[in-house]
PDB file of N, CA and C in Angstrom:
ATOM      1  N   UNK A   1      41.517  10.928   3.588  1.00  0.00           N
ATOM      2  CA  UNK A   1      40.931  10.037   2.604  1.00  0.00           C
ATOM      3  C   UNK A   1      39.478   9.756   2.983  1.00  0.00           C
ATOM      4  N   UNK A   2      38.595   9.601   2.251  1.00  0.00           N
ATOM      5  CA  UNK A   2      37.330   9.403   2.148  1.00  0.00           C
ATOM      6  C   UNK A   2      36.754   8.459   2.672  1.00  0.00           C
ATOM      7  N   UNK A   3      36.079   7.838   3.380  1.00  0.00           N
ATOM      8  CA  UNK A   3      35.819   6.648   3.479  1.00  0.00           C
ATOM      9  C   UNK A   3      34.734   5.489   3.379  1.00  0.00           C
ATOM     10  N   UNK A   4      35.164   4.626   2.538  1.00  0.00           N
ATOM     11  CA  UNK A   4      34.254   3.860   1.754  1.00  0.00           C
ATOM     12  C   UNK A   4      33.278   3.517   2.125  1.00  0.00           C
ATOM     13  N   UNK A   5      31.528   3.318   1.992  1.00  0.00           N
ATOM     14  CA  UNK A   5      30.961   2.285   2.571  1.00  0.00           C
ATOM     15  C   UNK A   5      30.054   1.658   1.789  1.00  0.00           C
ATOM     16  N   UNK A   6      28.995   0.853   1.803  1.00  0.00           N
ATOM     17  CA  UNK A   6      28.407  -0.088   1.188  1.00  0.00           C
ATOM     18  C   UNK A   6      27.178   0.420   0.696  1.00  0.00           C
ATOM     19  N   UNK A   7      26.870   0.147  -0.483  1.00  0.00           N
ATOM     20  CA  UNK A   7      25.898   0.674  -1.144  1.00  0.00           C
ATOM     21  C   UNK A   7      25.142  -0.594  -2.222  1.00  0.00           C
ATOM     22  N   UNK A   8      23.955  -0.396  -2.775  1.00  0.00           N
ATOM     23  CA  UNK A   8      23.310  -1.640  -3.196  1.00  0.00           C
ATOM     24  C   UNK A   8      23.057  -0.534  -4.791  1.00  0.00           C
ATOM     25  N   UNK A   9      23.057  -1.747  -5.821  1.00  0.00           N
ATOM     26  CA  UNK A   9      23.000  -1.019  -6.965  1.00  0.00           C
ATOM     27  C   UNK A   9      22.053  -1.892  -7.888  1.00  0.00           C
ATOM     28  N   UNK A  10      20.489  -0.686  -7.980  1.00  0.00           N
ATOM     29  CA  UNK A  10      19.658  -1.684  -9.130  1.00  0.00           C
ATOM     30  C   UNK A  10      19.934  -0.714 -10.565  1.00  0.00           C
ATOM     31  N   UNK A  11      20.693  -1.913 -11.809  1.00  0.00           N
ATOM     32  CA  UNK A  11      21.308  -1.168 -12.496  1.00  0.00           C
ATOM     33  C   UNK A  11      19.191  -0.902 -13.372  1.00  0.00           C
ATOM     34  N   UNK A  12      18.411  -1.974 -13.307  1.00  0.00           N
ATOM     35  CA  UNK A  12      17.370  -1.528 -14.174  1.00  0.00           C
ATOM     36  C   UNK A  12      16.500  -0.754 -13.508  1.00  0.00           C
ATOM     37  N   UNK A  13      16.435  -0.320 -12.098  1.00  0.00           N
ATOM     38  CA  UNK A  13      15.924   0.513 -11.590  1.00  0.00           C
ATOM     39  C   UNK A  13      16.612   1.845 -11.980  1.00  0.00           C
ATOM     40  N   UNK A  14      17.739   2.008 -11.951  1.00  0.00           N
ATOM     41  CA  UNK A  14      18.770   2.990 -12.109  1.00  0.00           C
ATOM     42  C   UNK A  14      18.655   3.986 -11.273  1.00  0.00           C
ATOM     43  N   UNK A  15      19.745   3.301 -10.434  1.00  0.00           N
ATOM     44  CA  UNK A  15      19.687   3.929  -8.886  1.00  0.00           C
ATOM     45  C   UNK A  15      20.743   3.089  -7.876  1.00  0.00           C
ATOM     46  N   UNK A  16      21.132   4.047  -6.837  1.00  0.00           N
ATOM     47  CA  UNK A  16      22.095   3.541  -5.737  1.00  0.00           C
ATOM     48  C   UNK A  16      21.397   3.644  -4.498  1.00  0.00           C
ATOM     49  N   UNK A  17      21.450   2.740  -3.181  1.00  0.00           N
ATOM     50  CA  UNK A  17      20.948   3.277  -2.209  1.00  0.00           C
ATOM     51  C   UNK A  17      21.664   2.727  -1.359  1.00  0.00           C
ATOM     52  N   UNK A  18      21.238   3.244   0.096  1.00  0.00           N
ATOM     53  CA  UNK A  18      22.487   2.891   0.870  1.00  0.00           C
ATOM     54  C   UNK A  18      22.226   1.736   2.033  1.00  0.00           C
ATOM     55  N   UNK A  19      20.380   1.173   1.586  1.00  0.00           N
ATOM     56  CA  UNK A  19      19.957  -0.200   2.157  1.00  0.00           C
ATOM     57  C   UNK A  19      19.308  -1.268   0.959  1.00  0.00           C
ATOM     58  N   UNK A  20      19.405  -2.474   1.192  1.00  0.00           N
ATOM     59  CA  UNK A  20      18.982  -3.013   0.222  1.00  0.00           C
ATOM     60  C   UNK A  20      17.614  -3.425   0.444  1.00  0.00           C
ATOM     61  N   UNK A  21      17.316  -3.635  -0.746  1.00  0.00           N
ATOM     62  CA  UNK A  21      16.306  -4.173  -1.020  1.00  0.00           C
ATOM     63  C   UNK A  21      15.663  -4.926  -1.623  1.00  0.00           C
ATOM     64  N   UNK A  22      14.230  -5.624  -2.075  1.00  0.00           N
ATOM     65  CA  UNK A  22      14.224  -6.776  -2.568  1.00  0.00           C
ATOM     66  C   UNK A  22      14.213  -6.509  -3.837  1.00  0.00           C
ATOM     67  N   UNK A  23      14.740  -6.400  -4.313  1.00  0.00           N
ATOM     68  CA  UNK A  23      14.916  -5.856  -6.043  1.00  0.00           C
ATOM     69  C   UNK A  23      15.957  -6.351  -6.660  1.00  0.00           C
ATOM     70  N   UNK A  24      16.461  -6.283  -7.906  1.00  0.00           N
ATOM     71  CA  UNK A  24      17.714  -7.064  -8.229  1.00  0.00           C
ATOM     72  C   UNK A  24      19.031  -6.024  -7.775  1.00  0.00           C
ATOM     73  N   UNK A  25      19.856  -6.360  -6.775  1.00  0.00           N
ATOM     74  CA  UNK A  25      20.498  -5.481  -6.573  1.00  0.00           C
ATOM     75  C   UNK A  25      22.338  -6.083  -6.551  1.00  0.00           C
ATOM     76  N   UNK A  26      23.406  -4.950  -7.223  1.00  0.00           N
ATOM     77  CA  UNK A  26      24.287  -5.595  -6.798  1.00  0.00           C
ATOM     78  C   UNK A  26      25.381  -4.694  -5.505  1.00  0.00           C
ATOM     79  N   UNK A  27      26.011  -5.095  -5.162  1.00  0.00           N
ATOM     80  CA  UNK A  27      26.853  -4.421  -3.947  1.00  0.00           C
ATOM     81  C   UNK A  27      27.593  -3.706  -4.396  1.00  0.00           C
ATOM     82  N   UNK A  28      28.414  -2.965  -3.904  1.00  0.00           N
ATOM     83  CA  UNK A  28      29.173  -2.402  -4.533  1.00  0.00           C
ATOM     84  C   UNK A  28      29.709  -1.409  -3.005  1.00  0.00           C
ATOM     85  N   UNK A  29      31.087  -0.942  -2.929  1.00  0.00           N
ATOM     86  CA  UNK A  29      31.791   0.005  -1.903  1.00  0.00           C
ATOM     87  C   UNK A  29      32.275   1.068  -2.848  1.00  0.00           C
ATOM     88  N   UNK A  30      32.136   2.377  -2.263  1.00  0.00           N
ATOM     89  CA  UNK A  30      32.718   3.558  -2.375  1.00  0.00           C
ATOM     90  C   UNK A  30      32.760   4.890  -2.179  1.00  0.00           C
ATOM     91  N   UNK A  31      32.940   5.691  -2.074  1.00  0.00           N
ATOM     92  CA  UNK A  31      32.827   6.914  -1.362  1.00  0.00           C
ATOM     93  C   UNK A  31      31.868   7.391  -1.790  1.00  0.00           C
ATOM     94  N   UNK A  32      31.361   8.452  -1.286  1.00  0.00           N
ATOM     95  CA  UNK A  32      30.411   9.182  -1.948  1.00  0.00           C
ATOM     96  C   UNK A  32      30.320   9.789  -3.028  1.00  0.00           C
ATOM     97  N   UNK A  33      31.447  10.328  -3.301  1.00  0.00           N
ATOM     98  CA  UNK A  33      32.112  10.865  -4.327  1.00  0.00           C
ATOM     99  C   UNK A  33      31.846   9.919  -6.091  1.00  0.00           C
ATOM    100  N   UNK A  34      32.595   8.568  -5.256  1.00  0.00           N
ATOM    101  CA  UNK A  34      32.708   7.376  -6.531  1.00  0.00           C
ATOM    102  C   UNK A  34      31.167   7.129  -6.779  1.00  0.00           C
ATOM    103  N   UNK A  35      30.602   7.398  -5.654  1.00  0.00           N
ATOM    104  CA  UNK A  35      29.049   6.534  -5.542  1.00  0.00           C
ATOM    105  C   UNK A  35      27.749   8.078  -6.479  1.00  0.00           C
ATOM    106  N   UNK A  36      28.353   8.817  -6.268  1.00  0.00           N
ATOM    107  CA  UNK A  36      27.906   9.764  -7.064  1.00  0.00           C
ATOM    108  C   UNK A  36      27.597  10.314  -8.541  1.00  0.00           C
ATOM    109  N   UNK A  37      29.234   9.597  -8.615  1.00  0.00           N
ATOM    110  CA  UNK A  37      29.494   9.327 -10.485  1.00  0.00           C
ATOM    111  C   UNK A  37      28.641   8.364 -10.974  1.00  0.00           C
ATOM    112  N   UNK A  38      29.050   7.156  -9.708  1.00  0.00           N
ATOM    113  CA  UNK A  38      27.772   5.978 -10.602  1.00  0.00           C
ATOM    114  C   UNK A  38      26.488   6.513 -10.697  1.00  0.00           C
ATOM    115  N   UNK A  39      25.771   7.320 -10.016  1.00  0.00           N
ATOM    116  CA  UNK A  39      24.438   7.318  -9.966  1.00  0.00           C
ATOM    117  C   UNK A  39      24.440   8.341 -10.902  1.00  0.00           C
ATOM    118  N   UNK A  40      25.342   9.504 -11.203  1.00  0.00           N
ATOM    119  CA  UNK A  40      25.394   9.779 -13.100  1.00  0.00           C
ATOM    120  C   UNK A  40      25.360   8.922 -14.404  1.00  0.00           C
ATOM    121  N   UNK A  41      26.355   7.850 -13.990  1.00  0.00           N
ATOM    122  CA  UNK A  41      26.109   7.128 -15.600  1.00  0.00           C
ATOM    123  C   UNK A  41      24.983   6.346 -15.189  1.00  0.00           C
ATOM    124  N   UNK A  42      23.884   5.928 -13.908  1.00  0.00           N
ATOM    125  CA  UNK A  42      22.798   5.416 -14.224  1.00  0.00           C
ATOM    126  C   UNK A  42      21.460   6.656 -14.805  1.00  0.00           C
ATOM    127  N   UNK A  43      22.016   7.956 -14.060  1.00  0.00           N
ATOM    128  CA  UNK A  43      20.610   8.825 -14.535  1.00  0.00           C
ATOM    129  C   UNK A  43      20.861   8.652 -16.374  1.00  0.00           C
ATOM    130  N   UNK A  44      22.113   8.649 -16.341  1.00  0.00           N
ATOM    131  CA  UNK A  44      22.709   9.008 -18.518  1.00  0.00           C
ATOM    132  C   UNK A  44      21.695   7.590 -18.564  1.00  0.00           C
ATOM    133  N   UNK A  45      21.803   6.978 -18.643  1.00  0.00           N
ATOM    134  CA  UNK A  45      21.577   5.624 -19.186  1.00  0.00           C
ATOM    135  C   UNK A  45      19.829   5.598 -18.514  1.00  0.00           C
ATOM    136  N   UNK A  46      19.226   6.535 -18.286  1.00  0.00           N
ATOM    137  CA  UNK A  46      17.710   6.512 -18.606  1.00  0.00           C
ATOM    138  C   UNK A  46      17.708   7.489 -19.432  1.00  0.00           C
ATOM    139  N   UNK A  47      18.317   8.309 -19.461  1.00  0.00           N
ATOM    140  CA  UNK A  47      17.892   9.775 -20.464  1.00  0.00           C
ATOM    141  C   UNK A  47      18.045   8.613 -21.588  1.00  0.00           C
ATOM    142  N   UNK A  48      19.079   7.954 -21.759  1.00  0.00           N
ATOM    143  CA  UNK A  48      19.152   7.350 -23.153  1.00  0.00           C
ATOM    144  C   UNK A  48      18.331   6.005 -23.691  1.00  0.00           C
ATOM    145  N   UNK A  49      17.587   5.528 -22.459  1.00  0.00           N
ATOM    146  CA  UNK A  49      16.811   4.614 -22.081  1.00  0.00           C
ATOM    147  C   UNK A  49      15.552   5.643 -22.813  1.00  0.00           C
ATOM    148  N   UNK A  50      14.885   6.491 -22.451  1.00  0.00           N
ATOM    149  CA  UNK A  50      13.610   7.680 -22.771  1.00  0.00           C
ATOM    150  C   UNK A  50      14.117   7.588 -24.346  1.00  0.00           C
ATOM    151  N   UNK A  51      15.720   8.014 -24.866  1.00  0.00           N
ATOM    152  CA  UNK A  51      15.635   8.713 -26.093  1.00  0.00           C
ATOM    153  C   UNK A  51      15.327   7.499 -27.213  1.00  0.00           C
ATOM    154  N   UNK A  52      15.632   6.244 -26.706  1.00  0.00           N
ATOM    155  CA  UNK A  52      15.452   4.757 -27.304  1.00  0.00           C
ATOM    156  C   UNK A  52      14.066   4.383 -27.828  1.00  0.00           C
ATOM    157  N   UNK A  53      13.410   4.714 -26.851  1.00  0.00           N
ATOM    158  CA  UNK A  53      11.630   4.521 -26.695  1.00  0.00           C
ATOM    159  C   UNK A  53      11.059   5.332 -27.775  1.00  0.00           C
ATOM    160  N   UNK A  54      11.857   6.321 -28.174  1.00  0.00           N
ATOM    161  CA  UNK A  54      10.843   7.453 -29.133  1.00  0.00           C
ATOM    162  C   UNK A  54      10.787   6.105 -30.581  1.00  0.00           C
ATOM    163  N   UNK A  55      11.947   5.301 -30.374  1.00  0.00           N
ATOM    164  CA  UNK A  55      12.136   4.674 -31.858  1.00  0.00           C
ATOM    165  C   UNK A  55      11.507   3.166 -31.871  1.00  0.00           C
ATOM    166  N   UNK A  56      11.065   2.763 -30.777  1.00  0.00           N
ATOM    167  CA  UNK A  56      10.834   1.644 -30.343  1.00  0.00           C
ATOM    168  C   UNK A  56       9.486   1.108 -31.252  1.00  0.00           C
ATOM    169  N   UNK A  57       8.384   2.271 -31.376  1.00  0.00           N
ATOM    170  CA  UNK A  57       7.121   1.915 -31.913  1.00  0.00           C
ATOM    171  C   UNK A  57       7.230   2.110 -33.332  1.00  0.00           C
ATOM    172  N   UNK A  58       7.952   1.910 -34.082  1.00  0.00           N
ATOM    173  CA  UNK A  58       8.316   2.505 -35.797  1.00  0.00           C
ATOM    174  C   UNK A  58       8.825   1.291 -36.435  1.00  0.00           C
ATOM    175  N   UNK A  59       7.674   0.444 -36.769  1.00  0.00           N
ATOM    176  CA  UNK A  59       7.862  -0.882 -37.345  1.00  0.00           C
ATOM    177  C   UNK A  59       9.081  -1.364 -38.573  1.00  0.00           C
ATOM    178  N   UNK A  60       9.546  -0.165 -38.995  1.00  0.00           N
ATOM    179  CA  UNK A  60      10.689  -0.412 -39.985  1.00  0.00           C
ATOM    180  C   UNK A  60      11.875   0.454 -39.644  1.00  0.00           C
ATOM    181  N   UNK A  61      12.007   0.851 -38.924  1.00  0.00           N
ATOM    182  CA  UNK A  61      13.560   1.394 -38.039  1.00  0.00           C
ATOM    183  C   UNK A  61      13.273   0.130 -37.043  1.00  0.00           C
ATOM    184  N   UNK A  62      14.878   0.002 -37.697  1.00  0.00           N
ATOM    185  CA  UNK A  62      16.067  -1.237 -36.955  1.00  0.00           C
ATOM    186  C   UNK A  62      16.435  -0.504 -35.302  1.00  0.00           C
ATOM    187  N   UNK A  63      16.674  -1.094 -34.518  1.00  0.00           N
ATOM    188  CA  UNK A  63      17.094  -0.774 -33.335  1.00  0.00           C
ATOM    189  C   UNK A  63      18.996  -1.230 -33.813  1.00  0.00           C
ATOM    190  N   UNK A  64      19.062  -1.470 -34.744  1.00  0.00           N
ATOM    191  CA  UNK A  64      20.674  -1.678 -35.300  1.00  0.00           C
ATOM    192  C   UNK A  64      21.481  -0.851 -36.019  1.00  0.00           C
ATOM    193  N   UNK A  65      22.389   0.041 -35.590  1.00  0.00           N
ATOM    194  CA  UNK A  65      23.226   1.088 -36.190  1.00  0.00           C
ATOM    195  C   UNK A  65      22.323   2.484 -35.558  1.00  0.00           C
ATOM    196  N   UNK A  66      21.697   2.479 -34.737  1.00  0.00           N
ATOM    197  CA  UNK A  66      20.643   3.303 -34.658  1.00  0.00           C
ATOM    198  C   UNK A  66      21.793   4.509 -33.146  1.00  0.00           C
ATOM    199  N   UNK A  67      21.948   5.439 -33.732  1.00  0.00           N
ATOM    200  CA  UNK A  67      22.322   6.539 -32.730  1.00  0.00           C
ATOM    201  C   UNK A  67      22.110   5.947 -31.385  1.00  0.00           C
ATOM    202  N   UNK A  68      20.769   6.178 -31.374  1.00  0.00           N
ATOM    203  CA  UNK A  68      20.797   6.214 -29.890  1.00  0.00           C
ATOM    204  C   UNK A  68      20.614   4.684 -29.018  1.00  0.00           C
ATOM    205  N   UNK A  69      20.654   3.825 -29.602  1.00  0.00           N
ATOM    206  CA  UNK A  69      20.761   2.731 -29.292  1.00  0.00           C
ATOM    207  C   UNK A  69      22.233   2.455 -29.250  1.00  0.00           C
ATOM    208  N   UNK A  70      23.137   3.054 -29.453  1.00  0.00           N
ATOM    209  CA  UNK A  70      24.719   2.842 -29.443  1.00  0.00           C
ATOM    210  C   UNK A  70      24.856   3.940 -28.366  1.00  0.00           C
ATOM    211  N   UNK A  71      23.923   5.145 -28.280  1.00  0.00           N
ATOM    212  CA  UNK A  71      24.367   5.751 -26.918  1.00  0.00           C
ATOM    213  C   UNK A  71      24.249   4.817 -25.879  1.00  0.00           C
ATOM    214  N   UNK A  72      22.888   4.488 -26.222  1.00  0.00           N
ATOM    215  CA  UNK A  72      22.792   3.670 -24.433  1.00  0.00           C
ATOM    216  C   UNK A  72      24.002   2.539 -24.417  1.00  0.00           C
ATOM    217  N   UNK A  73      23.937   1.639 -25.665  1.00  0.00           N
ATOM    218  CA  UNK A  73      24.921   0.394 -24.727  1.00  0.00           C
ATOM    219  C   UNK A  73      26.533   1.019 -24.942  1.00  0.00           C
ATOM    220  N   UNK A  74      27.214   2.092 -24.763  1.00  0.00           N
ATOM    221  CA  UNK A  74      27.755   2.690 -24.561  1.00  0.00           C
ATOM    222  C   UNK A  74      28.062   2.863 -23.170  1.00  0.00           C
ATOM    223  N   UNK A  75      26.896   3.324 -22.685  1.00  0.00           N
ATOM    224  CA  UNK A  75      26.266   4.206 -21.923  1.00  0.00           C
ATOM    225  C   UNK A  75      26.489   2.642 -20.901  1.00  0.00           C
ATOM    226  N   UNK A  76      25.627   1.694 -21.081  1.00  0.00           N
ATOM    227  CA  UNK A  76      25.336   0.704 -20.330  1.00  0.00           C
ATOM    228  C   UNK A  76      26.551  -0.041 -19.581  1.00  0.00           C
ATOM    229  N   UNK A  77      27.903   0.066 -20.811  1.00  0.00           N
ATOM    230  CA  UNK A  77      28.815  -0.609 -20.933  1.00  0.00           C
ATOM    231  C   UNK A  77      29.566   0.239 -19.405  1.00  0.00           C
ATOM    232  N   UNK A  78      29.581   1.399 -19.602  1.00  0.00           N
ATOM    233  CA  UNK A  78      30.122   2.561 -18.362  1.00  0.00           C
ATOM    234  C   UNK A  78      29.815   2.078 -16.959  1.00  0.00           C
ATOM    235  N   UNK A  79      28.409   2.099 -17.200  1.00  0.00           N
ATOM    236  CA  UNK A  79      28.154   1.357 -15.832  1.00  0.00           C
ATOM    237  C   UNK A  79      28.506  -0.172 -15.485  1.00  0.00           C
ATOM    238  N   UNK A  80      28.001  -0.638 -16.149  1.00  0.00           N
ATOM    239  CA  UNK A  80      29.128  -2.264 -15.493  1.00  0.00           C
ATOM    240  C   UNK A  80      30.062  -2.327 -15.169  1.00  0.00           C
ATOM    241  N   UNK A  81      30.782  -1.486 -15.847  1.00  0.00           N
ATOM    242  CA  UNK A  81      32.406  -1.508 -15.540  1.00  0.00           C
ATOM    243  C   UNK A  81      32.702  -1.072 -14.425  1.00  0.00           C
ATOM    244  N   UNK A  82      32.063   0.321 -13.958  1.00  0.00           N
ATOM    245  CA  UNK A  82      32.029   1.461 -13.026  1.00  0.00           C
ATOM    246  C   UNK A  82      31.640   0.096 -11.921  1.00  0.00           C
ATOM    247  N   UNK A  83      30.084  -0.819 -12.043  1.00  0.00           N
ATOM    248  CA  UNK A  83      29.719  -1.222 -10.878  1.00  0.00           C
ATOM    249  C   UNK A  83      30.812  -2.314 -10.331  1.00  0.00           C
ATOM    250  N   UNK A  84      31.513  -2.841 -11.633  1.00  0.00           N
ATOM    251  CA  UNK A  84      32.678  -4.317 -11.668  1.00  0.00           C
ATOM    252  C   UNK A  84      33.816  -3.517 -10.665  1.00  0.00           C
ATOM    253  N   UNK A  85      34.334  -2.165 -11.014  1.00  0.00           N
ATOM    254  CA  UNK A  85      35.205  -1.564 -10.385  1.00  0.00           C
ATOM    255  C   UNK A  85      35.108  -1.614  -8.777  1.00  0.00           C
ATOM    256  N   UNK A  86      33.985  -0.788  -8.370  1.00  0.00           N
ATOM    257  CA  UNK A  86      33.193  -1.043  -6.905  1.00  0.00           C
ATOM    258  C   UNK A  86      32.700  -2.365  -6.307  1.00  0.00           C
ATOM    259  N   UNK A  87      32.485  -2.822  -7.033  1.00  0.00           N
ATOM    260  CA  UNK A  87      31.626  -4.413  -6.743  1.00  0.00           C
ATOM    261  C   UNK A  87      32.594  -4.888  -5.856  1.00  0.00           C
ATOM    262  N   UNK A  88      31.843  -5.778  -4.681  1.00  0.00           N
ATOM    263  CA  UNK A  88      32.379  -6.447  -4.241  1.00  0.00           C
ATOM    264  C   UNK A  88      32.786  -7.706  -4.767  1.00  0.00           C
ATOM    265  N   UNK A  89      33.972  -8.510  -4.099  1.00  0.00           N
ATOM    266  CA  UNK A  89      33.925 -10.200  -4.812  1.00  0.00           C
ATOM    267  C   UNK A  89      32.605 -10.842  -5.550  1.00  0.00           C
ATOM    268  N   UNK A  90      31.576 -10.808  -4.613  1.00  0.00           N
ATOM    269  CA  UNK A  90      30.414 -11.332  -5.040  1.00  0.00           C
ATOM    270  C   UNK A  90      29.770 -10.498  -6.503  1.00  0.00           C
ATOM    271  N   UNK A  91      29.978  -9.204  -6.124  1.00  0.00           N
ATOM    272  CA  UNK A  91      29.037  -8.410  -7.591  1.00  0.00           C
ATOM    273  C   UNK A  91      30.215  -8.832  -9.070  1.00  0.00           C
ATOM    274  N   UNK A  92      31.284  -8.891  -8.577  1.00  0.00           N
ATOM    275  CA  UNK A  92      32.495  -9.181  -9.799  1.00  0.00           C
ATOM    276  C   UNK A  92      32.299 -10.450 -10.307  1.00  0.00           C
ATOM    277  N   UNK A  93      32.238 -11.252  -9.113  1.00  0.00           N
ATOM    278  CA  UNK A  93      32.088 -12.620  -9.577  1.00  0.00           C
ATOM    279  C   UNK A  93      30.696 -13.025 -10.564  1.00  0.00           C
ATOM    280  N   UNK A  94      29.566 -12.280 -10.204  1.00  0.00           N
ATOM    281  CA  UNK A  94      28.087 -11.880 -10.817  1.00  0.00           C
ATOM    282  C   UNK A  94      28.539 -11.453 -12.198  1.00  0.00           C
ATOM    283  N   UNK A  95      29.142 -10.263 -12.580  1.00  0.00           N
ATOM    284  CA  UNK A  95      29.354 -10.016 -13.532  1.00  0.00           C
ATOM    285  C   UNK A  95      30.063 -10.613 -14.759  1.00  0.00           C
ATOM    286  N   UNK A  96      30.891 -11.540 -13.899  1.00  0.00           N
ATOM    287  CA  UNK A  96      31.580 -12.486 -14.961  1.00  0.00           C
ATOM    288  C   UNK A  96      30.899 -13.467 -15.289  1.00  0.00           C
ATOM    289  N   UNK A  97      29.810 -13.908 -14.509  1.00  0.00           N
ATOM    290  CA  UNK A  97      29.554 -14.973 -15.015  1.00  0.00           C
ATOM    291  C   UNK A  97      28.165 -14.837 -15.650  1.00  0.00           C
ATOM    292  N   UNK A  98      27.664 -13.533 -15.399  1.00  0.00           N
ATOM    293  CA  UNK A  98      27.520 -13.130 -16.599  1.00  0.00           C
ATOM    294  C   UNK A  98      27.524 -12.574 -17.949  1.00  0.00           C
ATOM    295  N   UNK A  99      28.749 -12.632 -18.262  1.00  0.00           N
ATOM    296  CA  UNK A  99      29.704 -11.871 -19.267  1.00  0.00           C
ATOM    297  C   UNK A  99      28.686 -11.076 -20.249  1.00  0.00           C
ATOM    298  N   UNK A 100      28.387 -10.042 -19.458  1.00  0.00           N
ATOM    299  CA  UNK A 100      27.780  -8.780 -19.853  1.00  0.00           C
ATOM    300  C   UNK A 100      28.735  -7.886 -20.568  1.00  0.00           C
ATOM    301  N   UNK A 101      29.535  -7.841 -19.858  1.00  0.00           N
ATOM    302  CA  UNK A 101      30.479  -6.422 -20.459  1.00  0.00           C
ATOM    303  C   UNK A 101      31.051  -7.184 -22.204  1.00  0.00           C
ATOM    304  N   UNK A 102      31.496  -8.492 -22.113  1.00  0.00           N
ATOM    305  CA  UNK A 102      31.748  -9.267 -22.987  1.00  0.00           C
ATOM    306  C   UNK A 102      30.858  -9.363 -24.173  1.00  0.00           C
ATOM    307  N   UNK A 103      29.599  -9.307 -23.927  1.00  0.00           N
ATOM    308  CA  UNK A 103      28.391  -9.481 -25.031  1.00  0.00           C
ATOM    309  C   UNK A 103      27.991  -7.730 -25.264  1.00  0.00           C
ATOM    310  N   UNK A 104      28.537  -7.179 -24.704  1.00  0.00           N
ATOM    311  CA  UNK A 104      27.693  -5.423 -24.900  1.00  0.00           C
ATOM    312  C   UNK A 104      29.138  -4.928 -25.880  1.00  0.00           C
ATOM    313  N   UNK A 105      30.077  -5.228 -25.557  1.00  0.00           N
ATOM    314  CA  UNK A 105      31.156  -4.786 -26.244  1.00  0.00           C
ATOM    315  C   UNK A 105      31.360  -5.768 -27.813  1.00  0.00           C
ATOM    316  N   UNK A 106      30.880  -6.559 -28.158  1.00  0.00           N
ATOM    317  CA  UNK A 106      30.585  -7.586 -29.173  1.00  0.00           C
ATOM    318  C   UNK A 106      29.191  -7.649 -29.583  1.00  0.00           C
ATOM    319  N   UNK A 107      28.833  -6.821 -30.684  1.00  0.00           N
ATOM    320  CA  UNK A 107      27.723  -6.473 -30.781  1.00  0.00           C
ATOM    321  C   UNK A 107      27.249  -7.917 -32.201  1.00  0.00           C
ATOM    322  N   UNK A 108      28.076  -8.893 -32.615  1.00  0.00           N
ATOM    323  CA  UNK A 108      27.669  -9.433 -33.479  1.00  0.00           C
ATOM    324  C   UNK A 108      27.547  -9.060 -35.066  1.00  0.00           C
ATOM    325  N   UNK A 109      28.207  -8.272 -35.128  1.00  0.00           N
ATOM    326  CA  UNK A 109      28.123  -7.431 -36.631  1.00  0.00           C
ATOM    327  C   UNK A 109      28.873  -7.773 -37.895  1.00  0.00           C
ATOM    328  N   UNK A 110      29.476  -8.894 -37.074  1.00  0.00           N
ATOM    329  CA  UNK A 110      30.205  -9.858 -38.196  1.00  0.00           C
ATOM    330  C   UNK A 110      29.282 -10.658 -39.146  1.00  0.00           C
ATOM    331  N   UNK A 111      27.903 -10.922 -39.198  1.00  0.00           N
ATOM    332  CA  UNK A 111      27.141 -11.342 -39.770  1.00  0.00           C
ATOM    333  C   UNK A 111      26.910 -10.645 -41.165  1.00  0.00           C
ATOM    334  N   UNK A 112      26.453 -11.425 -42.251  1.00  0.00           N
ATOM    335  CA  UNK A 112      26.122 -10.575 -43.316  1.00  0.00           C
ATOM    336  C   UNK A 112      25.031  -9.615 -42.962  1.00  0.00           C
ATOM    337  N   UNK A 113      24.703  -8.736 -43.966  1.00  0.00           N
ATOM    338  CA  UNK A 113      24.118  -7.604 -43.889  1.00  0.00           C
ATOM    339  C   UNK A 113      23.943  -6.691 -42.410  1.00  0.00           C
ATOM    340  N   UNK A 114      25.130  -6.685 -41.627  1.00  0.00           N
ATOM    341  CA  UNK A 114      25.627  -5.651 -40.833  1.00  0.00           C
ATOM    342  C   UNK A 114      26.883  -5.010 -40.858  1.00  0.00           C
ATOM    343  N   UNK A 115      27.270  -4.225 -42.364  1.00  0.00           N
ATOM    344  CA  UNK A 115      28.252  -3.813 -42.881  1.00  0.00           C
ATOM    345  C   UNK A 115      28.093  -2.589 -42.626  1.00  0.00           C
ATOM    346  N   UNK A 116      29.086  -1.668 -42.536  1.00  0.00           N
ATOM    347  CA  UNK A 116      28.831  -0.351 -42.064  1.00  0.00           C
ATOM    348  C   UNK A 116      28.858   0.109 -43.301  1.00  0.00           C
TER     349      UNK A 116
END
């Protein structure tokens, strides 16, 4: 069996490393293997971060219903979960209380004029 060790995770840097630093970082344990995957759904989640930006400067496209803005928090949603999975007590406890995964998965679309 593999064996686990400690790794620091800046999800807006998008990146894992294996010392911390002063950056916003959360903890997280797992093999290299596990720690590998994460640092896939963080590279996905800049490619989709880059593909977001092309739409960003276009004063009448909505960032709402928009492709690639549902890739990323998709995309975003993967990683929290992935980091909640690994996280230590402290990064889990972080995550709940900031109920991220809760607000990314509830996009608010119950409002008028966000009808599909």
């Amino acid at each position: 069996m593999a064996e686990k060790q400690t790794y620091y995770v800046s999800i807006s840097g998008k990146r894992v490393e294996p010392e911390p630093s002063i950056n916003d970082q959360l903890t997280v344990t797992g093999t290299r293997e596990e720690i590998n995957e994460l640092q896939q759904l963080l590279d996905q989640i800049q490619k989709d971060d880059e593909q977001t930006q092309f739409r960003a400067p276009i004063p009448y496209k909505s960032a709402d219903h928009d492709k690639a803005t549902d890739k990323f928090n998709e995309d975003i949603i993967k990683v929290y979960h992935a980091v909640y999975r690994l996280g230590t007590d402290i990064t889990r406890d972080h995550i709940r209380q900031m109920n991220i995964l809760n607000k990314l998965e509830d996009t608010d679309y119950n409002y008028p004029g966000y009808e599909r």
